[in-house]
Protein backbone atom coordinates (compact mmCIF):
# COMPACT_ATOMS: atom_id res chain seq x y z
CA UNK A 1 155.49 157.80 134.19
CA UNK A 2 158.03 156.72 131.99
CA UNK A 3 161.09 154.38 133.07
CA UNK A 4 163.29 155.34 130.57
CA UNK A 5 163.34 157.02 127.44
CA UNK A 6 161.85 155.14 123.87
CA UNK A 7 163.32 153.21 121.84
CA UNK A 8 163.14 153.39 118.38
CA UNK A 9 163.05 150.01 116.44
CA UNK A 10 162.67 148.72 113.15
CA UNK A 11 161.67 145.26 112.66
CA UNK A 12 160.66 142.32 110.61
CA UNK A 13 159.19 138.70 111.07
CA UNK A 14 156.23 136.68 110.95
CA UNK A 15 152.56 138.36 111.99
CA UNK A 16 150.14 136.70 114.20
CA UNK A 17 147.20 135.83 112.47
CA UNK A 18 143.90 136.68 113.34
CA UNK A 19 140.18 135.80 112.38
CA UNK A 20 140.55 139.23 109.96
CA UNK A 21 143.64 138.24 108.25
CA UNK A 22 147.04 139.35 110.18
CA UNK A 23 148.41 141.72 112.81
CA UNK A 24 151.55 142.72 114.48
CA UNK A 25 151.09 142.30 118.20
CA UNK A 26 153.10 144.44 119.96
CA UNK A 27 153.15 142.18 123.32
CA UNK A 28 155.77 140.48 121.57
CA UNK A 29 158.06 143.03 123.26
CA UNK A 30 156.68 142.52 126.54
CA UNK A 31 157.05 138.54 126.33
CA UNK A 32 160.61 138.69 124.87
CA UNK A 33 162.14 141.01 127.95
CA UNK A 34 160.20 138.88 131.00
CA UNK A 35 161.59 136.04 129.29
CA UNK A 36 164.83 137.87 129.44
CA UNK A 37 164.74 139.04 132.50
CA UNK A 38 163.87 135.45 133.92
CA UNK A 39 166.67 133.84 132.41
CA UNK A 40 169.15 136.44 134.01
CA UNK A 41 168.27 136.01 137.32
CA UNK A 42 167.95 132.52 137.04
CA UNK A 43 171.72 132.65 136.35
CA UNK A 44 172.08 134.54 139.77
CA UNK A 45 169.30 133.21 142.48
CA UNK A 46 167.39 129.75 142.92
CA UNK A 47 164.30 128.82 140.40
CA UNK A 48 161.67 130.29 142.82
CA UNK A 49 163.27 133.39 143.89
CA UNK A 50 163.81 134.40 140.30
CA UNK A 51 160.34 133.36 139.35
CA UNK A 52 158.83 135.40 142.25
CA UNK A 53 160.86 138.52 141.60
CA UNK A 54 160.03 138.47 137.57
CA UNK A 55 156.29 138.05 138.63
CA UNK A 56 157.24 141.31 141.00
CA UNK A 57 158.38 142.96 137.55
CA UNK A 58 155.71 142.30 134.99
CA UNK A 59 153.23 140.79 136.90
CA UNK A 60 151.90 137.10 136.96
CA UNK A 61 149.99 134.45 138.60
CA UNK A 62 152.68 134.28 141.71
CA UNK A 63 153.99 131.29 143.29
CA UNK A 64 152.77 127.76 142.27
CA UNK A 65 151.55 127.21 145.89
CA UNK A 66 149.05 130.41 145.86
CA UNK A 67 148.41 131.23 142.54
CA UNK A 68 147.60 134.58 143.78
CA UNK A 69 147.97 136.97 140.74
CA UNK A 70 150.99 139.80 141.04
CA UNK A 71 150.35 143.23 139.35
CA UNK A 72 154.09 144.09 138.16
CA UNK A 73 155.82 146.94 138.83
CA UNK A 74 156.73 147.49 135.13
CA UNK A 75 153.92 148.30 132.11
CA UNK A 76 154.69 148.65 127.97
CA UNK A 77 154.07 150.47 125.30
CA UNK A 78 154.50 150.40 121.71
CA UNK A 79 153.38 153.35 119.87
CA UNK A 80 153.54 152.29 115.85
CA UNK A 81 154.76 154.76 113.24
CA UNK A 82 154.99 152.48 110.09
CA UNK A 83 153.85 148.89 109.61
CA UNK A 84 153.37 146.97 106.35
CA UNK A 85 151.91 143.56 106.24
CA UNK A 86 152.51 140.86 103.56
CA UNK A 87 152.16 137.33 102.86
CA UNK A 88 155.30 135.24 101.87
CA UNK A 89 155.66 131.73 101.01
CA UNK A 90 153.68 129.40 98.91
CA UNK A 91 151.07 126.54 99.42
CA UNK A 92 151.46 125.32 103.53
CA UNK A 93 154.24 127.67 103.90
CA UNK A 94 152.47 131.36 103.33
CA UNK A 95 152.37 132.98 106.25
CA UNK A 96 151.77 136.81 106.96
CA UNK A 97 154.89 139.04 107.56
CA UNK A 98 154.98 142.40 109.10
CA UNK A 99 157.74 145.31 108.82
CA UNK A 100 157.16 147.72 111.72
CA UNK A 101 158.90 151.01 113.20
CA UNK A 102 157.82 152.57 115.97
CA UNK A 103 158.37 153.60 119.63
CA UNK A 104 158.77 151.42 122.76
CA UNK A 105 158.63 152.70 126.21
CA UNK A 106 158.35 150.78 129.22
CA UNK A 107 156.56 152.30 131.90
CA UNK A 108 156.07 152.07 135.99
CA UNK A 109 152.98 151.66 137.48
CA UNK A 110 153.16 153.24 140.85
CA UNK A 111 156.09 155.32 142.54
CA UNK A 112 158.96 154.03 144.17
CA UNK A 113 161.41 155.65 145.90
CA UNK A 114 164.37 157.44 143.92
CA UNK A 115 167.21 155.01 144.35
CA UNK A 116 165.19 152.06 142.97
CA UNK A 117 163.48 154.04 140.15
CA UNK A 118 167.05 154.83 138.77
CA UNK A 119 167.77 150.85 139.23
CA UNK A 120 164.55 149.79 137.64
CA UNK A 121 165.72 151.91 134.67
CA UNK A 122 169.17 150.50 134.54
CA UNK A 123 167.39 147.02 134.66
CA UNK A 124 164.66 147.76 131.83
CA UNK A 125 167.30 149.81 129.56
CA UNK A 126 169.97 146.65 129.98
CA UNK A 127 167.32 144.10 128.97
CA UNK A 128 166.16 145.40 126.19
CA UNK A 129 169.44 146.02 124.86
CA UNK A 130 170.00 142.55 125.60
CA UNK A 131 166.87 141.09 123.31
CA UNK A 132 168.31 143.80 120.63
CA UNK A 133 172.08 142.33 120.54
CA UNK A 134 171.49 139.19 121.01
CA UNK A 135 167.99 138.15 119.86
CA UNK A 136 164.75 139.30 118.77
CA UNK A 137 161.46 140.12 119.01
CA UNK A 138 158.16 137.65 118.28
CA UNK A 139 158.23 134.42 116.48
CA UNK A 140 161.04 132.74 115.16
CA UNK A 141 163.10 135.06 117.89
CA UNK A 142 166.25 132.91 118.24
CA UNK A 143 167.25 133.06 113.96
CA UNK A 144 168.37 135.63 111.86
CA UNK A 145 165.71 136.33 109.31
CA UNK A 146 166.59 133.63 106.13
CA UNK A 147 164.94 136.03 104.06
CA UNK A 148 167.64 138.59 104.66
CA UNK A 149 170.63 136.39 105.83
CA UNK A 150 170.36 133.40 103.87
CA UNK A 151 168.11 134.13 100.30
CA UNK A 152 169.03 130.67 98.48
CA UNK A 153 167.56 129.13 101.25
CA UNK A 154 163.97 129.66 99.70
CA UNK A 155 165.05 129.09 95.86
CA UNK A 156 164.77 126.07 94.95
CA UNK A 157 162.13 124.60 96.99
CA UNK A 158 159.10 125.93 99.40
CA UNK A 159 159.86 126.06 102.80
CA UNK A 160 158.39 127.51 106.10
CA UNK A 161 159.74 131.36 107.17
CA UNK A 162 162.61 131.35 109.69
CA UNK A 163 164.04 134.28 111.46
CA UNK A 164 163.31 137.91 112.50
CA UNK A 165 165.48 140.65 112.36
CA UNK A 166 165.46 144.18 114.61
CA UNK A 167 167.55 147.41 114.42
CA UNK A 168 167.94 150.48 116.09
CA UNK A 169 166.53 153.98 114.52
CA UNK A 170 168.09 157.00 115.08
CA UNK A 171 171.12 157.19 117.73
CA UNK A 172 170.08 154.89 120.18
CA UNK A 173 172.82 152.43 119.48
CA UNK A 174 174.87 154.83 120.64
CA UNK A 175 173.32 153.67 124.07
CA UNK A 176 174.98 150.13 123.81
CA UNK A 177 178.59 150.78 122.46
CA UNK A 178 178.44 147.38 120.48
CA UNK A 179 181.39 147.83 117.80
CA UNK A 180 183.19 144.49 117.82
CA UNK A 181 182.15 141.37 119.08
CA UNK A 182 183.88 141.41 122.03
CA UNK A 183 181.90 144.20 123.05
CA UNK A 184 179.02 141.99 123.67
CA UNK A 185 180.89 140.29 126.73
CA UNK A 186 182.00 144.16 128.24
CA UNK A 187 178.29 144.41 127.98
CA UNK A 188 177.28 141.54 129.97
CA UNK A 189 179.59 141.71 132.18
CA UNK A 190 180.01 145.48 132.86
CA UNK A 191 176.18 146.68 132.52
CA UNK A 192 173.88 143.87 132.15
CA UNK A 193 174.65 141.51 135.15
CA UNK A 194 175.57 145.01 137.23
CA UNK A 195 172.38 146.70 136.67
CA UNK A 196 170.01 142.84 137.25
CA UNK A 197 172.42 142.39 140.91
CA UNK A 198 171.97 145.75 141.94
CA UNK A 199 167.77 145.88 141.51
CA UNK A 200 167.71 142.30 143.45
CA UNK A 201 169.99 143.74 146.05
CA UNK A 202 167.52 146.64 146.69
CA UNK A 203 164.50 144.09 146.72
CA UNK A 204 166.42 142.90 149.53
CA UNK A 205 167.51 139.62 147.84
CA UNK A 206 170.26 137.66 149.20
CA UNK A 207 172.70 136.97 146.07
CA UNK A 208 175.66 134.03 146.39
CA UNK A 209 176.33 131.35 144.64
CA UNK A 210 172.99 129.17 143.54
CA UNK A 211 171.40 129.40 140.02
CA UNK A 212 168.75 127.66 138.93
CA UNK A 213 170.68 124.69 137.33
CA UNK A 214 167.81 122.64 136.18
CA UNK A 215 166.83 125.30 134.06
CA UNK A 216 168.14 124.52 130.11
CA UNK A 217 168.47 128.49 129.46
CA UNK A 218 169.86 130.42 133.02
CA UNK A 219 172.31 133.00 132.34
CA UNK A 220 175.39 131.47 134.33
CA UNK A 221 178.79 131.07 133.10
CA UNK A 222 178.44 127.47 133.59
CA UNK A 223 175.53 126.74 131.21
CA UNK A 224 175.71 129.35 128.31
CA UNK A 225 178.54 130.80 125.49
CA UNK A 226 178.34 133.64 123.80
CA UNK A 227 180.42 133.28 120.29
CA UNK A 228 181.07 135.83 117.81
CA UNK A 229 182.65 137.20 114.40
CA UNK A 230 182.57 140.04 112.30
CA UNK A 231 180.59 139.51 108.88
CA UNK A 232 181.37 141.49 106.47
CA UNK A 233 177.89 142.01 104.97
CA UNK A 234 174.34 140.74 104.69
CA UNK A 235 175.76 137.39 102.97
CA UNK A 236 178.47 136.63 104.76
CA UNK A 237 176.77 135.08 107.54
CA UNK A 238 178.45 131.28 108.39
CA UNK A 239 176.57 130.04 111.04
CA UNK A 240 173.35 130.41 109.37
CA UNK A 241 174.14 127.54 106.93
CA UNK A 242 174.94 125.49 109.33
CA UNK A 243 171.43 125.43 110.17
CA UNK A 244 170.91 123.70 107.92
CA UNK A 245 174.01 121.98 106.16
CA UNK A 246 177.13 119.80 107.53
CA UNK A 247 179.67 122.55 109.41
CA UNK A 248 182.35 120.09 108.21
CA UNK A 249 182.75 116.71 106.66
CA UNK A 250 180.54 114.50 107.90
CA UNK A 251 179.56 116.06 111.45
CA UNK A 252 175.75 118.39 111.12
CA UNK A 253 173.60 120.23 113.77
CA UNK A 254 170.58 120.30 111.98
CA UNK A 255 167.58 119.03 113.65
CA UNK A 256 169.95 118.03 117.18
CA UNK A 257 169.27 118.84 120.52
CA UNK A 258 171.48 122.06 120.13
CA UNK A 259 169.62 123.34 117.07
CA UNK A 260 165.74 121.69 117.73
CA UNK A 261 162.85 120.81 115.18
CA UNK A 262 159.52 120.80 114.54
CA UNK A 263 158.29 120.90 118.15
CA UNK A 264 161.25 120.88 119.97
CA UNK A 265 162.77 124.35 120.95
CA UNK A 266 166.70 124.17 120.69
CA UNK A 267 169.72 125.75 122.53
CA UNK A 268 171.63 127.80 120.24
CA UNK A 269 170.46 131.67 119.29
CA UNK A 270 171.56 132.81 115.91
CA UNK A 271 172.07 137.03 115.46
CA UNK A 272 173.16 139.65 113.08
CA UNK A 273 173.80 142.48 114.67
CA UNK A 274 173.97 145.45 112.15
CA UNK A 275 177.72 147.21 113.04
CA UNK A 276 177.77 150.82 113.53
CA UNK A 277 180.66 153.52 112.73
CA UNK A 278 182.55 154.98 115.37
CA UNK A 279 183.34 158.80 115.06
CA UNK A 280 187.49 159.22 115.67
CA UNK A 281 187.03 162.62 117.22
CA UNK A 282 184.52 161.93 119.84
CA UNK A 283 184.90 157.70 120.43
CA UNK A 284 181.24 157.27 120.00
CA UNK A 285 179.09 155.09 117.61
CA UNK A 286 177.66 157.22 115.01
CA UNK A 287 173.97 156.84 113.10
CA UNK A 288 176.00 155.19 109.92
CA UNK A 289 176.23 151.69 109.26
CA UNK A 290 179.01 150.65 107.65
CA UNK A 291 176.98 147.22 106.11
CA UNK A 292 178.95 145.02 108.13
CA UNK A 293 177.25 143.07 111.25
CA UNK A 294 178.46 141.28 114.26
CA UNK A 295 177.13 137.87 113.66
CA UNK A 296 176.49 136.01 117.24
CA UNK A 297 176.04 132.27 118.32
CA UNK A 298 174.41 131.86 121.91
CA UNK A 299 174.49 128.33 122.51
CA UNK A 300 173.30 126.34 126.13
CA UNK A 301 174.92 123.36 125.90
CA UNK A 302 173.97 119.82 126.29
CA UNK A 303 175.83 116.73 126.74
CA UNK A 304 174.85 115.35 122.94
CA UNK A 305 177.76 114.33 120.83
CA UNK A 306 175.95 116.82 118.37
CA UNK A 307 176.56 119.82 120.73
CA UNK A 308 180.09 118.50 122.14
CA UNK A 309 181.48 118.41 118.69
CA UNK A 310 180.16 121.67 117.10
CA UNK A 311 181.90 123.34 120.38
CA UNK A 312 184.92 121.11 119.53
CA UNK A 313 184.67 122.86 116.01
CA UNK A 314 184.06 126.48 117.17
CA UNK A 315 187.35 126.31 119.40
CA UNK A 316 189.53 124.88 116.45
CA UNK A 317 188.34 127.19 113.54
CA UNK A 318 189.27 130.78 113.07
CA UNK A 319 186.24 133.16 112.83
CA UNK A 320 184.04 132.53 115.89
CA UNK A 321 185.83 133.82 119.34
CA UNK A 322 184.38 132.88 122.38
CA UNK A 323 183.11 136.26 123.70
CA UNK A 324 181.30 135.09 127.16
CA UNK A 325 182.38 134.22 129.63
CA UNK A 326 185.87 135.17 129.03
């Protein structure tokens, strides 16, 4: 039965090839919320506990002691309405793109009683709104599509496809009530981190104050920030040049611990949100965009003098506010 109502997304980013040619692969949702859903609770209980209950969610090979395989509580399913492929790129950079819309549902696999179905569906609804504000879905997840964000990046020269980028359809960003970016910390704090406590309390897990700390990307307040600005369209985007270019005189991220490189995964998520109106009569967010976005750094910091002295820089200029914790 289903969990919670679908979603309707729009999305774009790099297809998985195939033997045939491309594909999108729609497990890419499935992958990005367990991943999600590990790092929250990793913020909130020890390593194992919040790798056993995950498996208890989606499934898995269980504990590293048994390796007994877990069916999870919690299916998926994308139903596809549109979906274009396309190459982009030239020579060793040409890769296969999709655009997709479609339907995603998430689904339980057996009963449970009512007071936990209506927490499961809290959790699931909460996590995917999470990947949606402050992520992605598939490769390339943690940047802003370049194509879209950042055009003069592929003008001059060839270079390899970065980025993804997903939207709502319809009214279900009305759901999430994102309108400034210090929204996104009422979120976490008010509906995301609510809704992931109250499921592990009715699993019967003890919560207090251990986190897995040796993990580089556990939601605690000690080991991630959540920055933020408004943009006021598609090309107004600052932190996506800094990808890429000095920030300031003499002082660059690119290819540091915070950002990573070839082979190296890095700590800092880059997101444009798309901004929504707000209707004055009834306080909600309406279907209309207004073509500004909410443009979002999630950085895990390190102790590199890379990473201490971009957050030196975000604290001293004037765009990004710190938006989690507060």
């Amino acid at each position: 039965m289903n969990s919670i109502p679908p979603h309707k997304l729009y999305g774009r980013g790099m297809a998985s090839l195939t033997l045939d040619g491309a594909e999108f692969r729609p497990n890419i949702f499935r992958a990005a919320i367990r991943g999600h859903a590990l790092r929250i609770f990793g913020g909130l209980l020890p390593a194992g506990v919040a790798e056993r209950e995950v498996d208890q969610l989606f499934g898995g090979l269980g504990q590293r002691e048994r390796r007994e395989p877990v069916v999870g509580l919690v299916g998926m399913k994308f139903v596809t309405e549109r979906l274009i492929l396309k190459p982009f790129g030239q020579d060793q950079y040409r890769v296969e793109t999709y655009e997709v819309t479609g339907q995603l549902s998430w689904l339980l696999t057996r009963p449970l009683p009512e007071e936990q179905r209506e927490a499961l569906k809290q959790l699931l609804l909460r996590l995917t709104q999470f990947a949606m504000i402050l992520g992605g879905f598939g490769k390339s997840w943690r940047r802003a599509d370049h194509r879209l964000f950042f055009p003069e990046y592929y003008q001059k020269n060839k270079r390899p496809y970065i980025g993804c980028h997903w939207e709502w359809m319809a009214n279900h960003q009305r759901d999430v009530q994102i309108i400034s970016p210090s929204h996104v910390g009422k979120f976490i704090n008010d509906r995301l981190l609510p809704a992931a406590k109250r499921w592990l309390e009715l699993q019967g897990v003890r919560l207090n104050d251990e986190y897995a700390r040796e993990w580089r990307e556990s939601w605690h307040r000690d080991k991630v920030q959540v920055w933020g600005r408004m943009a006021e369209n598609q090309n107004d985007s600052l932190a996506i040049e800094w990808l890429h270019r000095p920030y300031t005189q003499g002082q660059s991220i690119k290819a540091s611990s915070l950002t990573g490189k070839l082979g190296r995964i890095g700590r800092l998520w880059h997101r444009m949100y798309r901004h929504y109106q707000k209707d004055s009569q009834s306080n909600q967010i309406t279907s209309k965009a207004t073509g500004q976005y909410i443009e979002l750094l999630t950085i895990f910091p390190d102790n590199s003098r890379e990473c201490q002295q971009f957050l030196r820089f975000l604290q001293q200029q004037g765009e990004f506010q710190r938006v989690w914790p507060g």
